[in-house]
C-alpha atoms as a PDB file:
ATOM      1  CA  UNK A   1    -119.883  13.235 -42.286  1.00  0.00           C
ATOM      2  CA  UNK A   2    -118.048  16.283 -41.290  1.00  0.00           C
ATOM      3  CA  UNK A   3    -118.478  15.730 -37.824  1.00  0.00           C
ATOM      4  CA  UNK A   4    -117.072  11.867 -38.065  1.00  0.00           C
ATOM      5  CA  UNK A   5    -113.994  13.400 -40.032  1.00  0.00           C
ATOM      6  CA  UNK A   6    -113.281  15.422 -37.220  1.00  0.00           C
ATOM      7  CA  UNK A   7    -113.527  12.702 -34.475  1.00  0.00           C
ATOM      8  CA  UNK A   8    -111.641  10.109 -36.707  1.00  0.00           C
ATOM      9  CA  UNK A   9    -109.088  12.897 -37.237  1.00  0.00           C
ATOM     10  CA  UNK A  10    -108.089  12.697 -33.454  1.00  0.00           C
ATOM     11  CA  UNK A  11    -107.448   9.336 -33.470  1.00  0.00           C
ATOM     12  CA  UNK A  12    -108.952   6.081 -34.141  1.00  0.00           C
ATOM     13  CA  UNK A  13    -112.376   4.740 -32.592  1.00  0.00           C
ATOM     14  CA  UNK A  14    -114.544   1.873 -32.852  1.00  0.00           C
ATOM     15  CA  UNK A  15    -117.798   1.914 -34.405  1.00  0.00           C
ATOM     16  CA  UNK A  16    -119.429   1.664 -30.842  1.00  0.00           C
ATOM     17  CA  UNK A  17    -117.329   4.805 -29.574  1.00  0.00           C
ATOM     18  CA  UNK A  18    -117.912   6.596 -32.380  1.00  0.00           C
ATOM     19  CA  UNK A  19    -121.996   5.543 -32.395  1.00  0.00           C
ATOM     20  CA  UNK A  20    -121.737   6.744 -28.519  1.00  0.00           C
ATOM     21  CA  UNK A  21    -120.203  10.275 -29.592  1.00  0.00           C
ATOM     22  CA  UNK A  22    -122.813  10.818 -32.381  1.00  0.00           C
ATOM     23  CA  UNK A  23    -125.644   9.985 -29.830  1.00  0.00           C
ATOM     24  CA  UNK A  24    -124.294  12.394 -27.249  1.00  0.00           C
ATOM     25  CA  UNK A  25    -124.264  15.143 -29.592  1.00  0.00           C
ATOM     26  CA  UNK A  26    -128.039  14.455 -30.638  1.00  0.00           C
ATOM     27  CA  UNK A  27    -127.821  13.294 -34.096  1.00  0.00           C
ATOM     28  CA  UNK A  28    -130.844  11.018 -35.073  1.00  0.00           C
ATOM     29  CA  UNK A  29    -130.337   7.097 -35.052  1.00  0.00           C
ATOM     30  CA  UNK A  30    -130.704   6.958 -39.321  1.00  0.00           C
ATOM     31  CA  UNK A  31    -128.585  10.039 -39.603  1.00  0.00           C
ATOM     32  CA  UNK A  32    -125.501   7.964 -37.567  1.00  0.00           C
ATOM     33  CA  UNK A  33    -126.064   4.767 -38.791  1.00  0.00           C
ATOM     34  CA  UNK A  34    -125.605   5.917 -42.579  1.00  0.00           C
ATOM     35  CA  UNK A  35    -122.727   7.706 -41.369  1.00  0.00           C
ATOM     36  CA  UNK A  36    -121.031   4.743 -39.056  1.00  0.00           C
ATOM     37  CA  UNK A  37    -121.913   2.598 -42.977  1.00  0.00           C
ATOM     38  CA  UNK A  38    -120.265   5.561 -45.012  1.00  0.00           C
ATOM     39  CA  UNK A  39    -116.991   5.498 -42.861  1.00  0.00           C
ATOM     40  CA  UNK A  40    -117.170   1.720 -42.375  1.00  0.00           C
ATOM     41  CA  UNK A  41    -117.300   1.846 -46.314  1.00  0.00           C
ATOM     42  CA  UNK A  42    -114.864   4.043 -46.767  1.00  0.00           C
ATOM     43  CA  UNK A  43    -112.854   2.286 -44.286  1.00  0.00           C
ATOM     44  CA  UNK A  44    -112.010   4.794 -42.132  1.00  0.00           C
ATOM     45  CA  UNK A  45    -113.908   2.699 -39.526  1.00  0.00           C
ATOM     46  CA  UNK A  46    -112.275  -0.429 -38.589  1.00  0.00           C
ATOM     47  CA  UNK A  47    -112.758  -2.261 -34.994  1.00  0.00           C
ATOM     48  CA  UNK A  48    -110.022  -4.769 -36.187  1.00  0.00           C
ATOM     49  CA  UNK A  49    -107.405  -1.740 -37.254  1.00  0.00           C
ATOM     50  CA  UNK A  50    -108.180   0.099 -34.329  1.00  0.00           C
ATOM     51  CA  UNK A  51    -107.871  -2.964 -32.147  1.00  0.00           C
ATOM     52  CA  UNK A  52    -103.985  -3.846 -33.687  1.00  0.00           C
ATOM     53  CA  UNK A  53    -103.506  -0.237 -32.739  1.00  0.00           C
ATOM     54  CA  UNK A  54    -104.299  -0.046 -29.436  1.00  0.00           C
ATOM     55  CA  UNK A  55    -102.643  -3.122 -28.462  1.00  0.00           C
ATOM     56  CA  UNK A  56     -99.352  -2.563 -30.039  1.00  0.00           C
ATOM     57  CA  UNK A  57     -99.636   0.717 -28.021  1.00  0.00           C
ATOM     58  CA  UNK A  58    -100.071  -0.749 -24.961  1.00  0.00           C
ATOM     59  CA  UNK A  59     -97.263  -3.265 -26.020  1.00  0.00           C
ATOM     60  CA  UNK A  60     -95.168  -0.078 -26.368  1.00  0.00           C
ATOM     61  CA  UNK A  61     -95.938   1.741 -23.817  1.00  0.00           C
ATOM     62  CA  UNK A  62     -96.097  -1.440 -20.758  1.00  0.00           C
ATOM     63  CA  UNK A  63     -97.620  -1.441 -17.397  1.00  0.00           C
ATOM     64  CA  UNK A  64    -100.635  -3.629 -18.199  1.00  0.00           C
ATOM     65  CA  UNK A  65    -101.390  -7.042 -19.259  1.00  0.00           C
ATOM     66  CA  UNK A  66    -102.953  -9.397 -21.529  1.00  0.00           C
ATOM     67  CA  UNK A  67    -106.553  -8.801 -19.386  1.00  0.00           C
ATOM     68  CA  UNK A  68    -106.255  -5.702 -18.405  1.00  0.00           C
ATOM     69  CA  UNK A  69    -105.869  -5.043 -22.882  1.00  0.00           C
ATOM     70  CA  UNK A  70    -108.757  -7.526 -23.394  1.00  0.00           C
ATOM     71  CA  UNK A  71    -111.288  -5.170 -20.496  1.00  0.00           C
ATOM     72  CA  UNK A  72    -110.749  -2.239 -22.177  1.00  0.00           C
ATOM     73  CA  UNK A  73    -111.393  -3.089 -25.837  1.00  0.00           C
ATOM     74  CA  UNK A  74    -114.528  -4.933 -24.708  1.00  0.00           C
ATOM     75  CA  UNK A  75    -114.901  -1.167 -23.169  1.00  0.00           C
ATOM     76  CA  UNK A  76    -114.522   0.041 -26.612  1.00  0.00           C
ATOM     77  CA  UNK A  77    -117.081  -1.967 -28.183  1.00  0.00           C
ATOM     78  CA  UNK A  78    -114.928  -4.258 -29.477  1.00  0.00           C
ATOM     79  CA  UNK A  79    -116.327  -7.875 -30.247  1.00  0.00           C
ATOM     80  CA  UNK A  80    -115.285 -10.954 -28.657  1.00  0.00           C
ATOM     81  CA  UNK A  81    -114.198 -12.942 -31.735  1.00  0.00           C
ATOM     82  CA  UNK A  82    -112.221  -9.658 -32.807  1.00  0.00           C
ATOM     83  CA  UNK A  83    -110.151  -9.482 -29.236  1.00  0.00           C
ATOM     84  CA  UNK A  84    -109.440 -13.124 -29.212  1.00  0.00           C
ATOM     85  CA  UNK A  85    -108.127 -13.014 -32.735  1.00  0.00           C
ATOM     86  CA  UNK A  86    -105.997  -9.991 -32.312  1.00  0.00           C
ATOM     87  CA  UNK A  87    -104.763 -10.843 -28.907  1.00  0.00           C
ATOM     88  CA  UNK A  88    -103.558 -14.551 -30.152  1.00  0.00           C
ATOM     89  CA  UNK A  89    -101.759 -13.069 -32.890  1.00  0.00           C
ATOM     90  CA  UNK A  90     -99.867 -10.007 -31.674  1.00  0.00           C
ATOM     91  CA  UNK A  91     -99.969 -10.764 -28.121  1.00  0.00           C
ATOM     92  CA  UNK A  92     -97.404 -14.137 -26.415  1.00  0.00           C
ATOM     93  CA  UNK A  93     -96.387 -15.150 -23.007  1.00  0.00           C
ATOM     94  CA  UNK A  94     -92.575 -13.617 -23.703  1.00  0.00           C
ATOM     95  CA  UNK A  95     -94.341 -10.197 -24.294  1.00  0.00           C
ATOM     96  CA  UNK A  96     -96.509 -10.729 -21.080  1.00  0.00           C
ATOM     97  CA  UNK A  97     -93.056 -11.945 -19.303  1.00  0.00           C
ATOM     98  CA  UNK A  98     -90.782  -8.906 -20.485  1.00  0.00           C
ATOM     99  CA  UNK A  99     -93.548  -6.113 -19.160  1.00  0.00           C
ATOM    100  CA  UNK A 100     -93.796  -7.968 -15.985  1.00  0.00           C
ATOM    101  CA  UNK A 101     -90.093  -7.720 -15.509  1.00  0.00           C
ATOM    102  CA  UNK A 102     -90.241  -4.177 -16.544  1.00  0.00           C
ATOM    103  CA  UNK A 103     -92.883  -3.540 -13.628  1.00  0.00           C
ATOM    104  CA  UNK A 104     -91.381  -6.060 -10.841  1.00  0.00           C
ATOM    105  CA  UNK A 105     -88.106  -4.087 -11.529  1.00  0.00           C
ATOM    106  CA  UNK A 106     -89.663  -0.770 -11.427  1.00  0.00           C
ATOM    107  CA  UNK A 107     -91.132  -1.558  -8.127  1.00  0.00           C
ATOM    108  CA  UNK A 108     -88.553  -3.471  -6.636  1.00  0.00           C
ATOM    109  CA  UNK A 109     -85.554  -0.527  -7.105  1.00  0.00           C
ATOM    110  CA  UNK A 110     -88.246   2.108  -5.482  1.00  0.00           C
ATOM    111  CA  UNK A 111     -88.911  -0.195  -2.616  1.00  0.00           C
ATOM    112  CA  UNK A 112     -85.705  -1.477  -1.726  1.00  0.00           C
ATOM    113  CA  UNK A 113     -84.966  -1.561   1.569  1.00  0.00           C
ATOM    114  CA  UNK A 114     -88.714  -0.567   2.593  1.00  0.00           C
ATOM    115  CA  UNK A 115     -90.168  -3.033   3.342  1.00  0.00           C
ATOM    116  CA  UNK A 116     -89.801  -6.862   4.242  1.00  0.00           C
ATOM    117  CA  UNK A 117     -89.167  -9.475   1.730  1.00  0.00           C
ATOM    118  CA  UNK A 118     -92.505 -10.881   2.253  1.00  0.00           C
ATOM    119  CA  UNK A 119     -94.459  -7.490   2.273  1.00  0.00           C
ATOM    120  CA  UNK A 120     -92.413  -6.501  -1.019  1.00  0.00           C
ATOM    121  CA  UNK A 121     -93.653  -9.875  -3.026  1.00  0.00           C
ATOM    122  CA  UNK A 122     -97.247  -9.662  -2.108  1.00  0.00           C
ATOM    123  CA  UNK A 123     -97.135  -5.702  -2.694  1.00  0.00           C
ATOM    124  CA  UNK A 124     -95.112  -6.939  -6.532  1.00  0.00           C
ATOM    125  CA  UNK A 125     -97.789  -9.439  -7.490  1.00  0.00           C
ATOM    126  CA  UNK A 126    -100.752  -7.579  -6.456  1.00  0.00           C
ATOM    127  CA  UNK A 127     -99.413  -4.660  -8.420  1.00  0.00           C
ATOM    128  CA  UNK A 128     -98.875  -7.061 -11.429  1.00  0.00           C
ATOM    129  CA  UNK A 129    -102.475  -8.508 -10.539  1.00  0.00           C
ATOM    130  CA  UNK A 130    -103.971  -5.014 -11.030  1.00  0.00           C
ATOM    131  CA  UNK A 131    -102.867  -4.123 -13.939  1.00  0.00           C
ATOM    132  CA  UNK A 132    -104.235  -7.308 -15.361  1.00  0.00           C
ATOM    133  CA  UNK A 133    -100.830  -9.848 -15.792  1.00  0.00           C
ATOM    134  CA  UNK A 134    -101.445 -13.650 -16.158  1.00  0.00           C
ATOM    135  CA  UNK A 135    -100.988 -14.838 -12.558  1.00  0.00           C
ATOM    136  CA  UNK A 136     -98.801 -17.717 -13.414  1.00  0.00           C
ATOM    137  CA  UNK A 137     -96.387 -15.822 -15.512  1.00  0.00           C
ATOM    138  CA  UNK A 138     -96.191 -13.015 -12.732  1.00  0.00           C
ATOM    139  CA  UNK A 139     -95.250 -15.524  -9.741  1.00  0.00           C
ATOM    140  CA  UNK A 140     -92.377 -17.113 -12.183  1.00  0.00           C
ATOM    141  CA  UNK A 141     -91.278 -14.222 -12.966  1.00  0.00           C
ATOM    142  CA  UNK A 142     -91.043 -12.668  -8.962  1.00  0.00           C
ATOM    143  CA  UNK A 143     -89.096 -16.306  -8.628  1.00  0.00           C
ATOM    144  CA  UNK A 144     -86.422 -15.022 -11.070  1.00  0.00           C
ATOM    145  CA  UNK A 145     -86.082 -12.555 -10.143  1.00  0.00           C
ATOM    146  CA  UNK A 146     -85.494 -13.243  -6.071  1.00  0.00           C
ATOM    147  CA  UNK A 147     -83.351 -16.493  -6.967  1.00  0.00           C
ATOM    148  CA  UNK A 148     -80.771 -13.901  -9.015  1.00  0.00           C
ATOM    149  CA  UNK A 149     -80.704 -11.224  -6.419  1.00  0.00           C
ATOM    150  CA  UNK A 150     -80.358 -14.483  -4.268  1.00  0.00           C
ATOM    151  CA  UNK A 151     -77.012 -15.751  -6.049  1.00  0.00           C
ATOM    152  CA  UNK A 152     -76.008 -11.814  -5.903  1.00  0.00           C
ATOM    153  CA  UNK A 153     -75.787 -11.332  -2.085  1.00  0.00           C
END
């Protein structure tokens, strides 16, 4: 248990991170799974907390999107019923809209006058594409954004 105390105390995992970390460090399969039921019991273990957490930090923090969020919690063990609950309550198209704005206008102000207005919209939305924004939101949002610098020059 002293070992999960000091992993937990980092920050928060998922039961399948902190299984992984256990098995790494050679600990038999009972020993970690009465540990993973211990902190799971003690609820200091909790896929659902720790997935709230992470995506109100990504929220925070920007740059990626609704599947780019949804990739890395299945990364972290997370299950499927758990990231579709989560994501439909803390996670709406105006949130997806306002960190695509933040990124389109981010790249836009460091590319201006680089590059072509056609090179500059594909480079946008494949940037927006990477970093796993809904496709649909991301081209409405480029179209905003053009029409008003549009009606500015």
């Amino acid at each position: 248990m002293n070992k999960i105390t000091q992993l937990l105390s980092y920050r928060s995992h998922t039961i399948f991170e902190l299984r992984r970390k256990l098995r790494q460090r050679e600990y038999s399969p009972e020993l970690i799974e009465e540990a993973i039921r211990k902190a799971v019991e003690y609820k200091w273990l909790d896929d659902v907390a720790a997935t709230e957490q992470y995506i109100n930090e990504q929220k925070r923090k920007g740059g990626h999107g609704r599947c780019w969020i949804e990739a890395r919690l299945i990364d972290k063990g997370i299950s499927r019923k758990i990231i579709d609950s989560q994501i439909s309550k803390m996670w709406t198209d105006d949130i997806e809209k306002k960190l695509i704005y933040q990124l389109f206008n981010k790249l836009l102000s460091t590319n201006k006058g680089k590059t072509k207005q056609d090179n500059l919209k594909n480079r946008v939305y494949r940037a927006a594409m990477n970093r796993g924004f809904n496709s649909e939101i991301s081209l409405l949002v480029f179209e905003e954004i053009n029409s008003k610098r549009d009606r500015e020059h």
